[in-house]
PDB file of N, CA and C in Angstrom:
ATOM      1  N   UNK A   1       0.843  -1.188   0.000  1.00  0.00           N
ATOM      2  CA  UNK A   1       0.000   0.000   0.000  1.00  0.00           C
ATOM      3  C   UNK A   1       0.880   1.239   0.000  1.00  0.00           C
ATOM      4  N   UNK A   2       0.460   2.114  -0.826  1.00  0.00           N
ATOM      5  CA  UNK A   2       1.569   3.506  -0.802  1.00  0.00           C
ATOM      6  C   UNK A   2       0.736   4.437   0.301  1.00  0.00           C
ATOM      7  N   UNK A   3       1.435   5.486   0.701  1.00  0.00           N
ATOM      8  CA  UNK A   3       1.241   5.834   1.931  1.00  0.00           C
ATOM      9  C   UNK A   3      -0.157   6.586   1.790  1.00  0.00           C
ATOM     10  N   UNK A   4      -0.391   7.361   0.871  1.00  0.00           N
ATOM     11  CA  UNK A   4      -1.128   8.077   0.805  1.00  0.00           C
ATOM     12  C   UNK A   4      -2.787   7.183   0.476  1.00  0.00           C
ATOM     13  N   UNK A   5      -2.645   5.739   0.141  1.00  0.00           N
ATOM     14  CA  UNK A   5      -3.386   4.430   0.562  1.00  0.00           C
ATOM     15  C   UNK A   5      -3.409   4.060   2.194  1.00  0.00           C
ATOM     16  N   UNK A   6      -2.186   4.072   2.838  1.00  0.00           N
ATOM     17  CA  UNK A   6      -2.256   3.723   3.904  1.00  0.00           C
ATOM     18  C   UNK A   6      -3.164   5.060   4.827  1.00  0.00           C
ATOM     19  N   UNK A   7      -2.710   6.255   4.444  1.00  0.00           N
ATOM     20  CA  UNK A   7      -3.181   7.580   5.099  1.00  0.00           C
ATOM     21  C   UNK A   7      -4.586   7.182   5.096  1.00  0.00           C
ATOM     22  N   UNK A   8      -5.290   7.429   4.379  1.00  0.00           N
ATOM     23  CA  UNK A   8      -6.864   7.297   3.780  1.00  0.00           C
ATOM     24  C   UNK A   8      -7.415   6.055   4.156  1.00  0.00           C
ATOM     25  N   UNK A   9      -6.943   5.140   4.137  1.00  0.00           N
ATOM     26  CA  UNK A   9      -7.543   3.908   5.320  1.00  0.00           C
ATOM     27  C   UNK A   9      -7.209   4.070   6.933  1.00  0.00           C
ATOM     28  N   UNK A  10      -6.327   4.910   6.921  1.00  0.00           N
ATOM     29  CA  UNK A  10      -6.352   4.863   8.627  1.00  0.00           C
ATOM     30  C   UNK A  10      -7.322   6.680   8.906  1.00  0.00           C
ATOM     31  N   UNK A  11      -7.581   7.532   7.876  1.00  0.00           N
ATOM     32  CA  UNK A  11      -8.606   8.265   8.377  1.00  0.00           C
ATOM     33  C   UNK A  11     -10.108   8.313   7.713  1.00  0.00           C
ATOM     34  N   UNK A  12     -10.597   7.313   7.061  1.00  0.00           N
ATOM     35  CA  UNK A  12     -11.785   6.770   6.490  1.00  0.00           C
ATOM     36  C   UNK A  12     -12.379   6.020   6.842  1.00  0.00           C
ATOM     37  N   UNK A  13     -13.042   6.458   7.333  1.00  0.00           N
ATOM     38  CA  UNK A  13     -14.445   5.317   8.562  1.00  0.00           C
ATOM     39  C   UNK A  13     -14.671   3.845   6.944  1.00  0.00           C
ATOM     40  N   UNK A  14     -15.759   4.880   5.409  1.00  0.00           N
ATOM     41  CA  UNK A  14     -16.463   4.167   4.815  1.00  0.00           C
ATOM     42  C   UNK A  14     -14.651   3.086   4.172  1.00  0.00           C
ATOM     43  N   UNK A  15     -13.643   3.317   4.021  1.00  0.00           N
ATOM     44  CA  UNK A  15     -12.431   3.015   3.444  1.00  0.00           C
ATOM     45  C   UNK A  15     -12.072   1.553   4.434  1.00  0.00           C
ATOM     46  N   UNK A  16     -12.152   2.103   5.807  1.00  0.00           N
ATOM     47  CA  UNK A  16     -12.072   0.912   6.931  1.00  0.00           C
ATOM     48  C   UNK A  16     -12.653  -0.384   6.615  1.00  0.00           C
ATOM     49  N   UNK A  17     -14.302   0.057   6.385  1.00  0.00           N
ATOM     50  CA  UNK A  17     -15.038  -0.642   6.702  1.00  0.00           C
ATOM     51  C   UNK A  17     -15.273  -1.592   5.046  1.00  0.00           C
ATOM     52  N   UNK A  18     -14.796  -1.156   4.184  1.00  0.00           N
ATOM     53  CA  UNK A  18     -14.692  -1.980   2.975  1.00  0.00           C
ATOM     54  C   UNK A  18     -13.463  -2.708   2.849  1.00  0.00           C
ATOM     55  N   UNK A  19     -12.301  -2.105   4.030  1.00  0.00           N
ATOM     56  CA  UNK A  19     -10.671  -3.210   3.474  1.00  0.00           C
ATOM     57  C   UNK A  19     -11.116  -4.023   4.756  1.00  0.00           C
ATOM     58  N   UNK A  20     -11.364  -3.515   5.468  1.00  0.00           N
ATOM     59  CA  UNK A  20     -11.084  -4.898   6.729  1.00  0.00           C
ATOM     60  C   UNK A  20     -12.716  -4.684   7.475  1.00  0.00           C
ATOM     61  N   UNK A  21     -13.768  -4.769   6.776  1.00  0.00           N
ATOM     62  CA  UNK A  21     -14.883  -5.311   7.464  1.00  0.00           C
ATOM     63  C   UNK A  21     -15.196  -4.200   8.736  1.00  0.00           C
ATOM     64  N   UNK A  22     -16.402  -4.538   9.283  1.00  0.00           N
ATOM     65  CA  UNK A  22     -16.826  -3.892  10.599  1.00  0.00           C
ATOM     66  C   UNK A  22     -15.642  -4.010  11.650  1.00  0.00           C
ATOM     67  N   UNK A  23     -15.765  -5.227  12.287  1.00  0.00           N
ATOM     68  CA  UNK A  23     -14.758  -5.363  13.630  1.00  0.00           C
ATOM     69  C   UNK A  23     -13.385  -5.102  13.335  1.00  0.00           C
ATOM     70  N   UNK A  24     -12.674  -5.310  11.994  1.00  0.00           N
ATOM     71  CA  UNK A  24     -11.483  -4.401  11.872  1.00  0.00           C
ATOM     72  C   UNK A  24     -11.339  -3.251  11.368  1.00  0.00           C
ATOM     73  N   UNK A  25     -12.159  -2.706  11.122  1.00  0.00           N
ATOM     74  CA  UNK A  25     -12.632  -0.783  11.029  1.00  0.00           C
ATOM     75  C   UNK A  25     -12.364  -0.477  12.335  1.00  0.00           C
ATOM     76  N   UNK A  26     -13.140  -1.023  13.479  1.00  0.00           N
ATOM     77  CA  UNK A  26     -13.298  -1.001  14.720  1.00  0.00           C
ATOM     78  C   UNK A  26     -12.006  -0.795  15.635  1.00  0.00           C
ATOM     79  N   UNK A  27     -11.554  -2.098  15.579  1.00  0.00           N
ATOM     80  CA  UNK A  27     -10.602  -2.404  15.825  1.00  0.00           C
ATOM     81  C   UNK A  27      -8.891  -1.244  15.341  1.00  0.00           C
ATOM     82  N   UNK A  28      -8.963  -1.338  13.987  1.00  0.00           N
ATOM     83  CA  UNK A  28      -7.922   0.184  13.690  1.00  0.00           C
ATOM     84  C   UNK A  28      -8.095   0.912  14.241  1.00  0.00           C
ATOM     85  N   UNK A  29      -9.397   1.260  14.121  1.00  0.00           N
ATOM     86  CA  UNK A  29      -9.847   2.824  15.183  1.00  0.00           C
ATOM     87  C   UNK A  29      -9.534   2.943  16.791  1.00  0.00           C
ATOM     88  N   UNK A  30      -9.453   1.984  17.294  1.00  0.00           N
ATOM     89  CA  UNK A  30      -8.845   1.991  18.893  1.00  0.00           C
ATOM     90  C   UNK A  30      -7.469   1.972  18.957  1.00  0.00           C
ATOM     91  N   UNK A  31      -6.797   0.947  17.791  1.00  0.00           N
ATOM     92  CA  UNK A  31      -5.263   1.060  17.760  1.00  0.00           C
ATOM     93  C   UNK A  31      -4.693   2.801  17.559  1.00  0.00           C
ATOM     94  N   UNK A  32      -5.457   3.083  16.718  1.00  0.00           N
ATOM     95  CA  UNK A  32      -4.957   4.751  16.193  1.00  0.00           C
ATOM     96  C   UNK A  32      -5.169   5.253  17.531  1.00  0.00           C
ATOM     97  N   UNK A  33      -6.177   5.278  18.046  1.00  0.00           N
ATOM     98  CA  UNK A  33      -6.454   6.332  19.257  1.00  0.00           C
ATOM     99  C   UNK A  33      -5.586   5.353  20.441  1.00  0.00           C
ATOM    100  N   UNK A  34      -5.072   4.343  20.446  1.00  0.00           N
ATOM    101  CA  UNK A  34      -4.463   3.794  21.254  1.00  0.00           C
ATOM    102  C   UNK A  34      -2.656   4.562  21.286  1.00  0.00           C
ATOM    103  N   UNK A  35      -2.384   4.496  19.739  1.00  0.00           N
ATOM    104  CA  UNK A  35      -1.469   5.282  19.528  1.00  0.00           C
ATOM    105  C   UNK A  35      -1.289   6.666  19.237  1.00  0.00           C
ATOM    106  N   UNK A  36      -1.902   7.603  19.155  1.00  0.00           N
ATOM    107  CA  UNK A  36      -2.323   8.839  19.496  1.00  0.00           C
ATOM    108  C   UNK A  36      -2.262   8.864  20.609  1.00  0.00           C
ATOM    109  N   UNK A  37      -2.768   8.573  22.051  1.00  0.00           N
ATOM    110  CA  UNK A  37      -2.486   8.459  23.319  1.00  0.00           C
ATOM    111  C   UNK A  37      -1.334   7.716  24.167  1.00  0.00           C
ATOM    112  N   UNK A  38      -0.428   7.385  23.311  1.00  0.00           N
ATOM    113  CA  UNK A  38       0.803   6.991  23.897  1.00  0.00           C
ATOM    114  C   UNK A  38       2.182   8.035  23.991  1.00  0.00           C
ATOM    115  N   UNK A  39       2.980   7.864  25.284  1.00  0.00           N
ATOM    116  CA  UNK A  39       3.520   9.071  24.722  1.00  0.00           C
ATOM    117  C   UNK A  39       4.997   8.295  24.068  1.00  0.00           C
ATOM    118  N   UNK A  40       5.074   6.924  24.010  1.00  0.00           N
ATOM    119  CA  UNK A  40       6.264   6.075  24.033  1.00  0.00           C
ATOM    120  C   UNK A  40       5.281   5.019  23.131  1.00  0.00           C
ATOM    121  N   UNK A  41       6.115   4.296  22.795  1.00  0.00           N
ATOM    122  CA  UNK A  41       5.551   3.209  22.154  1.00  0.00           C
ATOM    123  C   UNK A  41       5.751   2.118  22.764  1.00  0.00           C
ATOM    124  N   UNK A  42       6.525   1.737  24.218  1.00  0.00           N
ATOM    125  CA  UNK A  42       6.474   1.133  24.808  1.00  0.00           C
ATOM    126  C   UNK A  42       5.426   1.710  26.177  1.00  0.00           C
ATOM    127  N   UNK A  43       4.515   2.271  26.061  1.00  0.00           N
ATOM    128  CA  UNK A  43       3.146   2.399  26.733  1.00  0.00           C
ATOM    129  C   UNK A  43       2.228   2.149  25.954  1.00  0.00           C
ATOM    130  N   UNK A  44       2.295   1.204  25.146  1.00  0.00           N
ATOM    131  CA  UNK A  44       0.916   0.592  24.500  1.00  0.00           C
ATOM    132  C   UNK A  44       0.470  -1.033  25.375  1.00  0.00           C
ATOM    133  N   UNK A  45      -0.409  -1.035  25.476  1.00  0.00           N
ATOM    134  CA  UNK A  45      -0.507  -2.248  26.324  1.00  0.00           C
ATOM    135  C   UNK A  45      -2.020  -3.019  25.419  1.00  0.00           C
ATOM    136  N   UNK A  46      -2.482  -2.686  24.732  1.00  0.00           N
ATOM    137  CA  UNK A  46      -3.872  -3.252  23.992  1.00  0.00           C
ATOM    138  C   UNK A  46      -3.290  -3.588  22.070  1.00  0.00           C
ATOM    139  N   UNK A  47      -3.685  -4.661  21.909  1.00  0.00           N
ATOM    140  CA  UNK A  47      -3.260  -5.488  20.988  1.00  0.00           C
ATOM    141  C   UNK A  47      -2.241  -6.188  20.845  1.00  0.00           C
ATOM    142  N   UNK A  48      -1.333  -6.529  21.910  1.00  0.00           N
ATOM    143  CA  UNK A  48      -0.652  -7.336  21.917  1.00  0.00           C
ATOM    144  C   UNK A  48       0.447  -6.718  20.979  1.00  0.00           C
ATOM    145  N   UNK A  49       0.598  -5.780  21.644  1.00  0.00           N
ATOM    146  CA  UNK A  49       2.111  -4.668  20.992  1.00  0.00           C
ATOM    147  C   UNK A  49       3.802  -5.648  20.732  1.00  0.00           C
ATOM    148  N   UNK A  50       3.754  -5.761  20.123  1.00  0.00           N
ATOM    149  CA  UNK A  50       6.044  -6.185  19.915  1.00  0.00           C
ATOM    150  C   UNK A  50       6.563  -6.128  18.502  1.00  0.00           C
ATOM    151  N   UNK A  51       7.595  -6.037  18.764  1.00  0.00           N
ATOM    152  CA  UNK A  51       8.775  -5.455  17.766  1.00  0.00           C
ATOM    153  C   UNK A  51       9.054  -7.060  16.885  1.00  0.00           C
ATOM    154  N   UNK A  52       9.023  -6.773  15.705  1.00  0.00           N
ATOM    155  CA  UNK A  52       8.923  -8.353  14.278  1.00  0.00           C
ATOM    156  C   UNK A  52      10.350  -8.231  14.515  1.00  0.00           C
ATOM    157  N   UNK A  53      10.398  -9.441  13.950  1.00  0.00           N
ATOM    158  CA  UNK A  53      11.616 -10.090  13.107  1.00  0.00           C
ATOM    159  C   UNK A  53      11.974 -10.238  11.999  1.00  0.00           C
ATOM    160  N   UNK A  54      13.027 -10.777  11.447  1.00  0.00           N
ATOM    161  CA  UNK A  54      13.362 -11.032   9.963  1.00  0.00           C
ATOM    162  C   UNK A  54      13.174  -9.997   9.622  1.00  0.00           C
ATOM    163  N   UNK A  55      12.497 -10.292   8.175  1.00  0.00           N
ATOM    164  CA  UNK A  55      12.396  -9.085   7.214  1.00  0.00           C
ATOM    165  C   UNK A  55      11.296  -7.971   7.522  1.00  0.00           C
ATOM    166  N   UNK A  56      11.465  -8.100   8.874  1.00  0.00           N
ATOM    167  CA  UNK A  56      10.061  -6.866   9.202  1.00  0.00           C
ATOM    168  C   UNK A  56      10.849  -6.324  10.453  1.00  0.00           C
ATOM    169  N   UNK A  57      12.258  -6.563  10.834  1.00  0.00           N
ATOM    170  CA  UNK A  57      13.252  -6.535  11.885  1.00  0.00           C
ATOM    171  C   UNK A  57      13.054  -4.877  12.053  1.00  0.00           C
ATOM    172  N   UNK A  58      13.100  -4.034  12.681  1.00  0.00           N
ATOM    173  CA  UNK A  58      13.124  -2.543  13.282  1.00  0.00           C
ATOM    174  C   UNK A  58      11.473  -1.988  13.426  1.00  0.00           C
ATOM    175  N   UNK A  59      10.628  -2.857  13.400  1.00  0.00           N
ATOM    176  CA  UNK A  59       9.432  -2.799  12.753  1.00  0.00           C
ATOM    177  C   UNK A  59       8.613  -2.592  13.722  1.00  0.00           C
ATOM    178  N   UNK A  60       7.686  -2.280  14.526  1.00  0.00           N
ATOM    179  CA  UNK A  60       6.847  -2.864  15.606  1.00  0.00           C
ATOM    180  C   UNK A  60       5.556  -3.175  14.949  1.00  0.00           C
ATOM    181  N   UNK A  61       4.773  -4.206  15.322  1.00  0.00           N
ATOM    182  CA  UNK A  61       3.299  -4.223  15.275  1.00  0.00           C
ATOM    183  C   UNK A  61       2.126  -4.437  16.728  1.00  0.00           C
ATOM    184  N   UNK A  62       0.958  -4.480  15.969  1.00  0.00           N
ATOM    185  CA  UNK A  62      -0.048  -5.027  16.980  1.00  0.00           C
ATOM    186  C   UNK A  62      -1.274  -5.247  16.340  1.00  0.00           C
ATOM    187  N   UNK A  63      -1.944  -6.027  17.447  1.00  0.00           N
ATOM    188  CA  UNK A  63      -2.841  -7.024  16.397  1.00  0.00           C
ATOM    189  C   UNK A  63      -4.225  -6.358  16.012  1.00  0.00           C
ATOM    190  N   UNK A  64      -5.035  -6.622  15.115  1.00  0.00           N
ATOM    191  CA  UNK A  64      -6.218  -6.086  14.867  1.00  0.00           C
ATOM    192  C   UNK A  64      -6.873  -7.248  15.186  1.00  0.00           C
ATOM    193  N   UNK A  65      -7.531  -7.434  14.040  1.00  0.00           N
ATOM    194  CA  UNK A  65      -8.278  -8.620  14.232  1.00  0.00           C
ATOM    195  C   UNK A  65      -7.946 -10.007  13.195  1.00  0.00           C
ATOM    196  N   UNK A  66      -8.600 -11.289  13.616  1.00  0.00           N
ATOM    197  CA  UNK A  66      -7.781 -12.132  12.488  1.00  0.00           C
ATOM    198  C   UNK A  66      -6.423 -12.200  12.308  1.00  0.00           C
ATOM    199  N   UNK A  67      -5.676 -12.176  11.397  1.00  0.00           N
ATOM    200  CA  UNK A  67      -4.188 -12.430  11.465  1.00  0.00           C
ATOM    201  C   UNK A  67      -4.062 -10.971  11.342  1.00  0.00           C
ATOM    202  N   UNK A  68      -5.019 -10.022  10.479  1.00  0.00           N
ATOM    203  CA  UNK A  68      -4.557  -8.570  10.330  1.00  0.00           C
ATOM    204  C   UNK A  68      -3.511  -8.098  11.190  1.00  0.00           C
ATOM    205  N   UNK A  69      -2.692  -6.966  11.051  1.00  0.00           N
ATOM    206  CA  UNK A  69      -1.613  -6.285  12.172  1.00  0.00           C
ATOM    207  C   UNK A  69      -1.713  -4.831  11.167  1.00  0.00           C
ATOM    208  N   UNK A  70      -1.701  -4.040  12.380  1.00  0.00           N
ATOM    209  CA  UNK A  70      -1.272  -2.630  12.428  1.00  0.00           C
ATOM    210  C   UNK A  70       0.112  -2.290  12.403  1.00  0.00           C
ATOM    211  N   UNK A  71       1.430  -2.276  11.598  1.00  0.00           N
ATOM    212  CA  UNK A  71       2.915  -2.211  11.623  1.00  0.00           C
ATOM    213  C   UNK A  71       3.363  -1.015  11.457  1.00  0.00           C
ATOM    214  N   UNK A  72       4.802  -0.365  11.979  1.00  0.00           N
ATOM    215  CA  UNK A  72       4.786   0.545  12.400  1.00  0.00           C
ATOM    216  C   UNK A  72       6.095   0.908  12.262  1.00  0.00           C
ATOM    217  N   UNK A  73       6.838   1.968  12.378  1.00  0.00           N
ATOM    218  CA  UNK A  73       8.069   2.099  12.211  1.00  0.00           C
ATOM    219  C   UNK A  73       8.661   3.206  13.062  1.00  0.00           C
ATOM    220  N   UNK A  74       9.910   3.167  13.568  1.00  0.00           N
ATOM    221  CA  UNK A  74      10.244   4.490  14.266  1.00  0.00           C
ATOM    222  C   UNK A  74      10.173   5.626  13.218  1.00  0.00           C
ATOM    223  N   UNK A  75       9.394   7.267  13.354  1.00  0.00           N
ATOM    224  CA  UNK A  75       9.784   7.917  12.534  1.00  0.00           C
ATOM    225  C   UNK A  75      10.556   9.340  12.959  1.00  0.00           C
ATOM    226  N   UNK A  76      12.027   8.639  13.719  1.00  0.00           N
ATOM    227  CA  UNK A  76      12.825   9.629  14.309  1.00  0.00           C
ATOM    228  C   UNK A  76      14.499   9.349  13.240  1.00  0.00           C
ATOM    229  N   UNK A  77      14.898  10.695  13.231  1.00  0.00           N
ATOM    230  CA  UNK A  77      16.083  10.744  12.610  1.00  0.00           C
ATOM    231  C   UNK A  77      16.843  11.443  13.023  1.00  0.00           C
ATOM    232  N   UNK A  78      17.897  10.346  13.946  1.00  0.00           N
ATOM    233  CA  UNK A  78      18.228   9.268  13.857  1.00  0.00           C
ATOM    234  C   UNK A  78      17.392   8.457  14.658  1.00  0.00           C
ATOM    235  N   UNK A  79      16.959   7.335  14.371  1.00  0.00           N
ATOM    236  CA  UNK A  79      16.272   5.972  15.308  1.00  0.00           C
ATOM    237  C   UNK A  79      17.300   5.868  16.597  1.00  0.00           C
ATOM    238  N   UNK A  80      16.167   6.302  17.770  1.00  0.00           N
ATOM    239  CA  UNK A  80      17.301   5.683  18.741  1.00  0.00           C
ATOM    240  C   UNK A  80      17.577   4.297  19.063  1.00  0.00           C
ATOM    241  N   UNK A  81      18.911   4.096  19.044  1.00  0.00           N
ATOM    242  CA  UNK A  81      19.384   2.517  18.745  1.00  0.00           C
ATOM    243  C   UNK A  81      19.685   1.836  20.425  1.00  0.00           C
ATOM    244  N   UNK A  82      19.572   0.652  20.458  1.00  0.00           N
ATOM    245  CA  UNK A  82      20.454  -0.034  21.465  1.00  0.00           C
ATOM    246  C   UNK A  82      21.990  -0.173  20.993  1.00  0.00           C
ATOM    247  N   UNK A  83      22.323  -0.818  22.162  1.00  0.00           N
ATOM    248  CA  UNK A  83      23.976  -1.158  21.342  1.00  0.00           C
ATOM    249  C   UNK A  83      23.863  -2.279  20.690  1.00  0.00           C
ATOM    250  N   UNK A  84      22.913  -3.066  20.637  1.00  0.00           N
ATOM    251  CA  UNK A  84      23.066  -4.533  19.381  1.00  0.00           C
ATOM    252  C   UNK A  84      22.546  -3.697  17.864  1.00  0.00           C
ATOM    253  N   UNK A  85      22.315  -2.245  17.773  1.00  0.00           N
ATOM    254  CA  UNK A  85      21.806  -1.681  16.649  1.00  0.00           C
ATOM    255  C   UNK A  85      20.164  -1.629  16.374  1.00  0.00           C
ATOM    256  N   UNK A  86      19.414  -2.588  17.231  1.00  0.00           N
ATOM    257  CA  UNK A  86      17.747  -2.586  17.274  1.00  0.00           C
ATOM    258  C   UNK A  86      17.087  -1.179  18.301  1.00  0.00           C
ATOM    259  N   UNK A  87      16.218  -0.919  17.531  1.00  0.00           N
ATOM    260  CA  UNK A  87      15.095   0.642  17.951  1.00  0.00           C
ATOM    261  C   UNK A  87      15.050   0.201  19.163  1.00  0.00           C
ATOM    262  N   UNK A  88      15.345   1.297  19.978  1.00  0.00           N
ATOM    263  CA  UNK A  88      15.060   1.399  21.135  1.00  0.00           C
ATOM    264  C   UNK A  88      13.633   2.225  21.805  1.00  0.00           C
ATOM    265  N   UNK A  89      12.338   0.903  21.715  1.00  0.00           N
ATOM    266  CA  UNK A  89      11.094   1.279  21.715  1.00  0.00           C
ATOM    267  C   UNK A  89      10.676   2.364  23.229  1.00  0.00           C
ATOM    268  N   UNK A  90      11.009   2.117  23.989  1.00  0.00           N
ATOM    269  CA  UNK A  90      11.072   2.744  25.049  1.00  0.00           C
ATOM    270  C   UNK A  90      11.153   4.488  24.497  1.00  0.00           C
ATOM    271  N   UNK A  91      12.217   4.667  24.192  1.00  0.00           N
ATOM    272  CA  UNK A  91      12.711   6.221  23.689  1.00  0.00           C
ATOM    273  C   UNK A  91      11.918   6.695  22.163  1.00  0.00           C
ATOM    274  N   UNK A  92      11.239   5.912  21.773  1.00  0.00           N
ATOM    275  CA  UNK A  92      10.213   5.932  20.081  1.00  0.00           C
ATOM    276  C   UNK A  92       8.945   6.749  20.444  1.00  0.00           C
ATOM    277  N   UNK A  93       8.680   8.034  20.147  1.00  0.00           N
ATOM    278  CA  UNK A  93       8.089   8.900  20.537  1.00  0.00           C
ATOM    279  C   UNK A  93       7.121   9.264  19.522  1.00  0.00           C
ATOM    280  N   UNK A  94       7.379   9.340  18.027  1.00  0.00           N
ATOM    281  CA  UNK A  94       6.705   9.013  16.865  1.00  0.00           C
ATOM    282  C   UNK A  94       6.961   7.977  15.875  1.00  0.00           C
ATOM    283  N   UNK A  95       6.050   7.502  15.140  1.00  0.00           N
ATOM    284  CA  UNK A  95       5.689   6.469  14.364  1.00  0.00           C
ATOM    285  C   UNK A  95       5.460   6.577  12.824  1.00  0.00           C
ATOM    286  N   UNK A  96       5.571   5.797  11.903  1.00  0.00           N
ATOM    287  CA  UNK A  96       5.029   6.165  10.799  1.00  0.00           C
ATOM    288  C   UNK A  96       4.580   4.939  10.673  1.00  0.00           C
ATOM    289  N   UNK A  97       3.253   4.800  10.125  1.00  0.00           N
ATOM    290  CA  UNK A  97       2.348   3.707   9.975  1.00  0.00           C
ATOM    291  C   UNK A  97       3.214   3.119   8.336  1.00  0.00           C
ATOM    292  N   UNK A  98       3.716   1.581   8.595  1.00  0.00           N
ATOM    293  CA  UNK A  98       3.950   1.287   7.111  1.00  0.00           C
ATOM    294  C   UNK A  98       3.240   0.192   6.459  1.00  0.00           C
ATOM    295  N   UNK A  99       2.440  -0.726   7.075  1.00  0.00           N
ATOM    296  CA  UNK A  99       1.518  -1.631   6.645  1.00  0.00           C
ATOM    297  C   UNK A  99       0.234  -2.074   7.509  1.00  0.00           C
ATOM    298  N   UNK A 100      -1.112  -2.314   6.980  1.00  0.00           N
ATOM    299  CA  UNK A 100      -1.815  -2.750   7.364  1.00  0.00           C
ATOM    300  C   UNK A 100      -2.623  -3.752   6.628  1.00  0.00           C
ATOM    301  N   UNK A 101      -2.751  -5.069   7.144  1.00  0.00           N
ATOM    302  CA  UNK A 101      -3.577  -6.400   6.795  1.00  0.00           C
ATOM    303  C   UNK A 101      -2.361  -7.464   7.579  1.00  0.00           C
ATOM    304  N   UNK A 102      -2.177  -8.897   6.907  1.00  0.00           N
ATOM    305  CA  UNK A 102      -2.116  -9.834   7.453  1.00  0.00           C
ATOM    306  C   UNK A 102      -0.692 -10.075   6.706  1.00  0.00           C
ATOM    307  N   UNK A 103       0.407  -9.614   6.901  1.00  0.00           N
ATOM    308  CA  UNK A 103       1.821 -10.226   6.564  1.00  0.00           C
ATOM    309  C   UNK A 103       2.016 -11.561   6.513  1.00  0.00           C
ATOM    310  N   UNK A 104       1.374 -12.334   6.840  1.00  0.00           N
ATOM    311  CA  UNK A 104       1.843 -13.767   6.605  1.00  0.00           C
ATOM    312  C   UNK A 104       1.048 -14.500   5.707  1.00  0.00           C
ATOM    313  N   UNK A 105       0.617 -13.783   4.970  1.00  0.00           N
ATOM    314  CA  UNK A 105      -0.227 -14.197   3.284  1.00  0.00           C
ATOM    315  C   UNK A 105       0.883 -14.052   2.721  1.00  0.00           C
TER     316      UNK A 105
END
């Protein structure tokens, strides 16, 4: 999805509710306001918040509904790092939304 796809599904109620159904319209809509009200990204505690692996490695997600995931990215420059080189979620203060549906299709 290009961003300006991703933008317009995460602020389009009728857009929601045609890619991912009622309960994951629903469901986005609490994650957004879940993340809008965080001031860290390690103060998310609803959807089962953590940082991917592999080829989705610097990445964070959380779950919607079904396999769907809300994924996410640090959008600080520079990313604050640990010393093994991985985002240091704790200190991740803004986000840039980079995928939404079910990555393991």
């Amino acid at each position: 999805m290009a961003d300006a796809d991703l933008e317009a599904l995460c602020t389009t109620e009728r857009l929601q509710k045609k890619h991912l159904g009622g309960v994951g319209a629903r469901k986005l809509r609490a994650r957004l306001a879940d993340l809008a009200a965080a001031g860290r990204v390690t103060d998310l505690v609803a959807g089962r918040p953590h940082p991917l692996k592999g080829d989705r490695a610097g990445q964070f997600a959380v779950d919607l509904d079904g396999g769907r995931r809300l994924v996410f990215e640090p959008a600080h420059d520079p990313v604050p790092e640990r010393p093994d080189g991985s985002p240091a979620w704790d200190q991740v203060t803004a986000i840039r939304i980079v995928y939404i549906g079910d990555y393991h299709d």
